[in-house]
C-alpha atoms as a PDB file:
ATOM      1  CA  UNK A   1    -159.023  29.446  62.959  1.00  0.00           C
ATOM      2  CA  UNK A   2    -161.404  27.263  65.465  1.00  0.00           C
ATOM      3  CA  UNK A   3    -160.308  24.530  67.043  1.00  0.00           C
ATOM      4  CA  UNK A   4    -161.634  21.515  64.534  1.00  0.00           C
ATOM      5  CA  UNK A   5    -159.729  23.447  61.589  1.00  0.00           C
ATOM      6  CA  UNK A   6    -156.930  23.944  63.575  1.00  0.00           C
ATOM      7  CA  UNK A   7    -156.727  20.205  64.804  1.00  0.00           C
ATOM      8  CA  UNK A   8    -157.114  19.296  61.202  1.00  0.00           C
ATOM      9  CA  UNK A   9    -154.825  21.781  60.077  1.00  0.00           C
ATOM     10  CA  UNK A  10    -151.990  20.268  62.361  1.00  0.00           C
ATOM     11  CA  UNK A  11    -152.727  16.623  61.991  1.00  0.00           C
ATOM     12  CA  UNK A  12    -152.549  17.196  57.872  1.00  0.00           C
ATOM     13  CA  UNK A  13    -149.294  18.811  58.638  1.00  0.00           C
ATOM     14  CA  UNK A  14    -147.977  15.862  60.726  1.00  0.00           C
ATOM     15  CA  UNK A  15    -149.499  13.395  57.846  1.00  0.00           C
ATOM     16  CA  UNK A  16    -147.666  15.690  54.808  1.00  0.00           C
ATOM     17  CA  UNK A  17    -144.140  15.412  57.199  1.00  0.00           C
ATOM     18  CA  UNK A  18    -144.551  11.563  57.879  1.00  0.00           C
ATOM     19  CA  UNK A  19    -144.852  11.204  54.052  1.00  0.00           C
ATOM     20  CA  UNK A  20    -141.821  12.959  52.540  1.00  0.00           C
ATOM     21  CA  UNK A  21    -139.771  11.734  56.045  1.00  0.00           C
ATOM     22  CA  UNK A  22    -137.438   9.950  54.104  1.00  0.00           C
ATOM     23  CA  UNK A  23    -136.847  12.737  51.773  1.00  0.00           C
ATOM     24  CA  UNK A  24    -136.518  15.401  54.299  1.00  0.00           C
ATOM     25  CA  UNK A  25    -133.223  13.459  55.304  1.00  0.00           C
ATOM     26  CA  UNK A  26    -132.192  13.542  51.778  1.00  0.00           C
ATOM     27  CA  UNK A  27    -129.650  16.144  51.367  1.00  0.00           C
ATOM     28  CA  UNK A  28    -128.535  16.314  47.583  1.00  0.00           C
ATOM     29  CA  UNK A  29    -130.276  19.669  46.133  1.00  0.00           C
ATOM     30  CA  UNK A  30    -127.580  19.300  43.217  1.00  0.00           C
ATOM     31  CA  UNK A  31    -130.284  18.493  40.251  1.00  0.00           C
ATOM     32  CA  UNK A  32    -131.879  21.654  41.300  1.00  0.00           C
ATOM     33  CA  UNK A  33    -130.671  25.011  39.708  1.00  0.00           C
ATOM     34  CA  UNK A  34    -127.686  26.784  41.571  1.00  0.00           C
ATOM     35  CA  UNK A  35    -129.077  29.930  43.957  1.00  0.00           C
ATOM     36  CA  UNK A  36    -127.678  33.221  44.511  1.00  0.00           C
ATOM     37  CA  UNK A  37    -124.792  32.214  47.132  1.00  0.00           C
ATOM     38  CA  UNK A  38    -123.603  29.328  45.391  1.00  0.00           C
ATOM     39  CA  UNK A  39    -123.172  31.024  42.178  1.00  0.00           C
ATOM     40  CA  UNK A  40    -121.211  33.768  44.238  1.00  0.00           C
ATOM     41  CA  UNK A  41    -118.849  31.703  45.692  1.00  0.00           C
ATOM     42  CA  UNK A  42    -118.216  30.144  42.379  1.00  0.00           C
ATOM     43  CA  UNK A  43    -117.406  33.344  40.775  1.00  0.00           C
ATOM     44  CA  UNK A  44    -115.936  35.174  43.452  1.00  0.00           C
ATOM     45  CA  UNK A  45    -113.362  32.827  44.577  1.00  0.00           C
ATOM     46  CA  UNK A  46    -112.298  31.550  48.207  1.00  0.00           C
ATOM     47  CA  UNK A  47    -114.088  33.243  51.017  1.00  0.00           C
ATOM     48  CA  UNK A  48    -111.767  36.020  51.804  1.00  0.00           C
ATOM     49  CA  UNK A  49    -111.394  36.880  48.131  1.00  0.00           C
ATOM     50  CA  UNK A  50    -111.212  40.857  47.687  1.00  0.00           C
ATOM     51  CA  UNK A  51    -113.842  40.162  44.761  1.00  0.00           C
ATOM     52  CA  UNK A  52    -116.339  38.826  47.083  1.00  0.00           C
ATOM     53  CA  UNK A  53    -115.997  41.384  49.913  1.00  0.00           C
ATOM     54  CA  UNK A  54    -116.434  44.392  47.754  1.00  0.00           C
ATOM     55  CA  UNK A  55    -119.611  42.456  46.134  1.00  0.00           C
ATOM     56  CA  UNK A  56    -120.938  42.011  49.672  1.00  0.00           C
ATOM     57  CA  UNK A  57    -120.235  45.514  50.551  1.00  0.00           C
ATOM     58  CA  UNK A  58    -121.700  47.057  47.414  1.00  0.00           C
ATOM     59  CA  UNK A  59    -125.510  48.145  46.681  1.00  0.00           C
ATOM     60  CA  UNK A  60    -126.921  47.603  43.261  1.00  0.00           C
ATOM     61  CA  UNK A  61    -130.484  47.705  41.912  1.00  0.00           C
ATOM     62  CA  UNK A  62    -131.137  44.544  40.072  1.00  0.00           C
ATOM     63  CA  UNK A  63    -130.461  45.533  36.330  1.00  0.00           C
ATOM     64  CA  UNK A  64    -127.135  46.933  37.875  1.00  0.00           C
ATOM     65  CA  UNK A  65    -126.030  43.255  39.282  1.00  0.00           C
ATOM     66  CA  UNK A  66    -126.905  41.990  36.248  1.00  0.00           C
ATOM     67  CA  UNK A  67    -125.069  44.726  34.007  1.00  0.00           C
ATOM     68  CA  UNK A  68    -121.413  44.314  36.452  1.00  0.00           C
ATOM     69  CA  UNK A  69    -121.698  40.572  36.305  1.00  0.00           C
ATOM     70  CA  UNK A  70    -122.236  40.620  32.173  1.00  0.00           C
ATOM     71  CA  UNK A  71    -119.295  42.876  32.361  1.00  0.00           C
ATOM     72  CA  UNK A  72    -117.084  40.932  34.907  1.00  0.00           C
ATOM     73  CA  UNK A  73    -118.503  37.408  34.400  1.00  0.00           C
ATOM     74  CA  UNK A  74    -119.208  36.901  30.440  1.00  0.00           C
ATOM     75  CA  UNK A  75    -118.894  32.850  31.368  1.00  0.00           C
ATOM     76  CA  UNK A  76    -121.952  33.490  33.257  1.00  0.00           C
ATOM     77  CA  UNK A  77    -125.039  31.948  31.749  1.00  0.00           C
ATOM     78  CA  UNK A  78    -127.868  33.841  31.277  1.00  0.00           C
ATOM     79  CA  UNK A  79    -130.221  32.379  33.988  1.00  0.00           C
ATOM     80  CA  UNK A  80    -127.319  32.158  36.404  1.00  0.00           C
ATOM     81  CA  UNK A  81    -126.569  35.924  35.858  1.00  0.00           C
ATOM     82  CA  UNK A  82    -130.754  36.626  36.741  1.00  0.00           C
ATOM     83  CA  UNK A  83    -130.262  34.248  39.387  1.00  0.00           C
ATOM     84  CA  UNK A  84    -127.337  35.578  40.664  1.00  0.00           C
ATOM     85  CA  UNK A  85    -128.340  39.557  40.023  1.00  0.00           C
ATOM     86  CA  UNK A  86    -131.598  38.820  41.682  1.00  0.00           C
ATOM     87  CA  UNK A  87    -129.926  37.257  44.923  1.00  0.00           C
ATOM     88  CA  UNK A  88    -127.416  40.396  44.871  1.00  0.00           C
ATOM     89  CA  UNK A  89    -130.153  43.016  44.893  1.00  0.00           C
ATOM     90  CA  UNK A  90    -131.763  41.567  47.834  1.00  0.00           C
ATOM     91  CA  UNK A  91    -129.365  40.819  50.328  1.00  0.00           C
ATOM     92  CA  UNK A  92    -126.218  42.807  49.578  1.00  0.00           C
ATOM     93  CA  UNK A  93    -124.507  44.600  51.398  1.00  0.00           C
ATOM     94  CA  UNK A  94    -124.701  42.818  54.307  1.00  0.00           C
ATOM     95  CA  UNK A  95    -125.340  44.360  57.619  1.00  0.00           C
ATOM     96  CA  UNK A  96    -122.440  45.842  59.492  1.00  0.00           C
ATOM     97  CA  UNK A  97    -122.357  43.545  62.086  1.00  0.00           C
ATOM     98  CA  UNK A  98    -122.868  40.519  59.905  1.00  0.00           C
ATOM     99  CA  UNK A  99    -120.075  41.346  57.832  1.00  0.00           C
ATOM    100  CA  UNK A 100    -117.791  42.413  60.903  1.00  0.00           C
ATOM    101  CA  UNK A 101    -118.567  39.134  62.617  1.00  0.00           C
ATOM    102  CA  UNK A 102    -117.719  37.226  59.257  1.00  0.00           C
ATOM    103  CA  UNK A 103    -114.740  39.101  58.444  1.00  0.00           C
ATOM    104  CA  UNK A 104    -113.293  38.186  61.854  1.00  0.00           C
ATOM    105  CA  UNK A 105    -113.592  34.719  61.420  1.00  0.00           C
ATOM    106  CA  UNK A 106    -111.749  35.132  58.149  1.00  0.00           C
ATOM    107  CA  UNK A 107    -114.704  34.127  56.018  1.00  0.00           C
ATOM    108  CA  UNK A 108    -117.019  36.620  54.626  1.00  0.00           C
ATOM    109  CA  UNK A 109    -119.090  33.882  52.924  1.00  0.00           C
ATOM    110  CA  UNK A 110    -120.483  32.734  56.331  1.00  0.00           C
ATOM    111  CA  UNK A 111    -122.348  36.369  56.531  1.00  0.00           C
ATOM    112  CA  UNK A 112    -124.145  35.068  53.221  1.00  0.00           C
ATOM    113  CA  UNK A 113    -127.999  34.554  53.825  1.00  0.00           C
ATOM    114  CA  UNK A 114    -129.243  31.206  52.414  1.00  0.00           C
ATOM    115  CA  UNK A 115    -129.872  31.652  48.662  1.00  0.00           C
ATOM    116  CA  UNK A 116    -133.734  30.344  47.220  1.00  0.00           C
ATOM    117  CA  UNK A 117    -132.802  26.896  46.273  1.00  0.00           C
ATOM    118  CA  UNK A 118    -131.802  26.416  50.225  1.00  0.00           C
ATOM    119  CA  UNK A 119    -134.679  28.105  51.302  1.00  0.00           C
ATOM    120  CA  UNK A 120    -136.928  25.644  49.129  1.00  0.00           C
ATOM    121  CA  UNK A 121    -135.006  22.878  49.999  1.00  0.00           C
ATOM    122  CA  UNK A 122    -135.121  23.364  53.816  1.00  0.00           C
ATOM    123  CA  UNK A 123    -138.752  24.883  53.892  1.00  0.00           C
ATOM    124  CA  UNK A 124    -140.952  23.308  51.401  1.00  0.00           C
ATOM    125  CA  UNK A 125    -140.990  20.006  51.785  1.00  0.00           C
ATOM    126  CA  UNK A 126    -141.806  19.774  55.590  1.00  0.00           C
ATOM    127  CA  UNK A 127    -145.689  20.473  54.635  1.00  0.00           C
ATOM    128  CA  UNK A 128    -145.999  19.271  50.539  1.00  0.00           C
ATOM    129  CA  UNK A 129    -144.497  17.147  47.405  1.00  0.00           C
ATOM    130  CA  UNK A 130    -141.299  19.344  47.042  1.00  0.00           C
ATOM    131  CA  UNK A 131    -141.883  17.698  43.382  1.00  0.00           C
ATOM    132  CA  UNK A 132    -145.571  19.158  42.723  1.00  0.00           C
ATOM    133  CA  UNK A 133    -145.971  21.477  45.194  1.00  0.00           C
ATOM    134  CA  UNK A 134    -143.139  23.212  44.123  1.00  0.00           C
ATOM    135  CA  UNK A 135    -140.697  22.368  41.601  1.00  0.00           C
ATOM    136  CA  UNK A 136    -143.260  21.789  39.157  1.00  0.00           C
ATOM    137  CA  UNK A 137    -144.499  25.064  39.405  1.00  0.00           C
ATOM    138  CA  UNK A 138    -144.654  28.148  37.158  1.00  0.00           C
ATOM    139  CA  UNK A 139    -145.312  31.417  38.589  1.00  0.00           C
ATOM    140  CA  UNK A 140    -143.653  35.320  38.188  1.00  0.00           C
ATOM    141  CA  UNK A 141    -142.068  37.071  40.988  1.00  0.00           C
ATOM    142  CA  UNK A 142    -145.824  38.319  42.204  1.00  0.00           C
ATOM    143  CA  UNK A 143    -147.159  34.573  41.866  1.00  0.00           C
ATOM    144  CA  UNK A 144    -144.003  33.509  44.844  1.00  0.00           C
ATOM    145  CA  UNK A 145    -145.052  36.007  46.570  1.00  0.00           C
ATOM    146  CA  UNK A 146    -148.658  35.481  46.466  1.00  0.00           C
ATOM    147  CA  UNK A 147    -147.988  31.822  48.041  1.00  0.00           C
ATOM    148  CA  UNK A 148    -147.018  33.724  51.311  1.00  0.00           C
ATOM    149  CA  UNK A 149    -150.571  35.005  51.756  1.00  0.00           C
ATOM    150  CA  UNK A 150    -152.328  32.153  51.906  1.00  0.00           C
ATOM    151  CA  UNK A 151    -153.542  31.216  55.332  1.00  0.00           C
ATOM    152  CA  UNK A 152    -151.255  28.073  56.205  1.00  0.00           C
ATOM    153  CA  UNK A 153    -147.750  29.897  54.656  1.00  0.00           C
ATOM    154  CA  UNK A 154    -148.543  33.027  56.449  1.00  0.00           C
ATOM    155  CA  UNK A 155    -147.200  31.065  59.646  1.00  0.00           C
ATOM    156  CA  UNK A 156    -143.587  30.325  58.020  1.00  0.00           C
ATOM    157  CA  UNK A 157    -141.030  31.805  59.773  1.00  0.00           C
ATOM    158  CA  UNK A 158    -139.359  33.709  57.487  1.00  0.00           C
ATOM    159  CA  UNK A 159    -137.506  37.209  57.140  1.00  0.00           C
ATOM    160  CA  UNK A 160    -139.425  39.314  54.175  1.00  0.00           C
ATOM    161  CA  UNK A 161    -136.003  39.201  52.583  1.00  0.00           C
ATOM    162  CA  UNK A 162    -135.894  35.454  52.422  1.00  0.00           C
ATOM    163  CA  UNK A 163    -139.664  35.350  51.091  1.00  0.00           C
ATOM    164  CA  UNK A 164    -138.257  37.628  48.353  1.00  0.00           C
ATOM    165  CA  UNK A 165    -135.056  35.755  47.717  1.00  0.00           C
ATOM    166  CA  UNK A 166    -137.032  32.699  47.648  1.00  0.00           C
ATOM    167  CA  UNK A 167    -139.990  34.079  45.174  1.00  0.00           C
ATOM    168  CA  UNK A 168    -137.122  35.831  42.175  1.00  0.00           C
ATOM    169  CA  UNK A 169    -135.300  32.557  43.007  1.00  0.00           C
ATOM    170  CA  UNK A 170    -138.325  30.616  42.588  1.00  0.00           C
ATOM    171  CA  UNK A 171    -139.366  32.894  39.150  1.00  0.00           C
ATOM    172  CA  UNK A 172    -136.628  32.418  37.269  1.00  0.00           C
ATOM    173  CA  UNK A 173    -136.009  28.454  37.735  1.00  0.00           C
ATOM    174  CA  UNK A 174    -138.848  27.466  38.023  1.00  0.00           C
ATOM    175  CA  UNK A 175    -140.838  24.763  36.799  1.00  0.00           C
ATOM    176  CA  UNK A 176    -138.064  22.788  36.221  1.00  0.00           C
ATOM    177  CA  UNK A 177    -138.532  19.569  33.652  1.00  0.00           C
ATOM    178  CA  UNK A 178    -140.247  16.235  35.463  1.00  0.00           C
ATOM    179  CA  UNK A 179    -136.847  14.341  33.940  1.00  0.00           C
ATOM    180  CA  UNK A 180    -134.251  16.266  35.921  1.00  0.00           C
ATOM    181  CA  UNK A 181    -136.148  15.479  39.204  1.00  0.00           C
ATOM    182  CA  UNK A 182    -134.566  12.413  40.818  1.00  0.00           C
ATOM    183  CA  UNK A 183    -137.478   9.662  40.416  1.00  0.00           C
ATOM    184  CA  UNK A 184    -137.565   8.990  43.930  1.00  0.00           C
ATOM    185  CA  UNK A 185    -139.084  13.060  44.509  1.00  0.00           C
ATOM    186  CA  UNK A 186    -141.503  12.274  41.963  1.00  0.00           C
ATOM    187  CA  UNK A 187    -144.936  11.527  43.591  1.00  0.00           C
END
């Protein structure tokens, strides 16, 4: 990038942060749809449950997470069991040394990467409308990941497992309706 479309690049960056300022110190995500780790701590019980370290110590292809939750889970909704499968089959089991370092602190759901809707929440409004930049959007899981090629996301820092938890995440809850959007995230 030369320097002009890089100073232009920045200062619409600066511009996009000033503008959604007072909702980047907003911290209510609630109206959006429940990720991955929320819905496992909700189903899994306290963070030292035995339910919740044998999920975080298992591997399971997608269709598998979402066949032992239908099984285990039957309360389960159907988009929080895609959600929740989804989350599973990317970042289960945890590393070694992840869970090791959460099980000594007596809390294996601090080893629990951030699930999409706290990825969106903490990433996407710093540069756009978190309202039409993202949650009005309607894309599959190749769409999400698509976003991350474009020149100006290629710079996030993120892992390529949170750009993948973030795009199923992002494909199965997204767009969301314009009504369950506080109004003040509506511009």
């Amino acid at each position: 990038m030369n320097a002009p479309a890089r100073l232009c690049f920045v200062l619409s960056a600066i511009m996009n942060v000033l503008a959604v300022g007072p909702v980047s110190g907003q911290e209510d995500n609630t109206f959006m749809p429940k990720g991955g780790k929320t819905l496992l701590l909700e189903i899994a019980g306290p963070p030292g449950a035995a339910e919740l370290r044998e999920i975080v110590q298992s591997r399971r292809t997608e269709t598998e997470w979402h066949d032992f939750l239908a099984e285990r889970h039957k309360t389960l909704s159907e988009r929080a069991a895609s959600e929740l499968a989804a989350y599973l089959a990317v970042n289960v089991p945890l590393p070694e040394d992840t869970l090791a370092q959460a099980k000594s602190r007596g809390d294996v759901a601090s080893g629990l990467p951030e699930d999409g809707r706290e990825l969106a929440w903490t990433g996407c409004q710093f540069c756009h409308s978190l309202f039409s930049g993202y949650l009005m959007q309607q894309r599959d899981v190749q769409g999400w990941r698509s976003v991350f090629l474009s020149p100006f996301h290629r710079g996030i820092k993120m892992t390529a497992q949170e750009r993948e938890t973030f795009a199923r995440y992002s494909a199965i809850n997204m767009p969301m309706k314009a009504a369950d959007v506080p109004a003040e995230l509506r511009y």
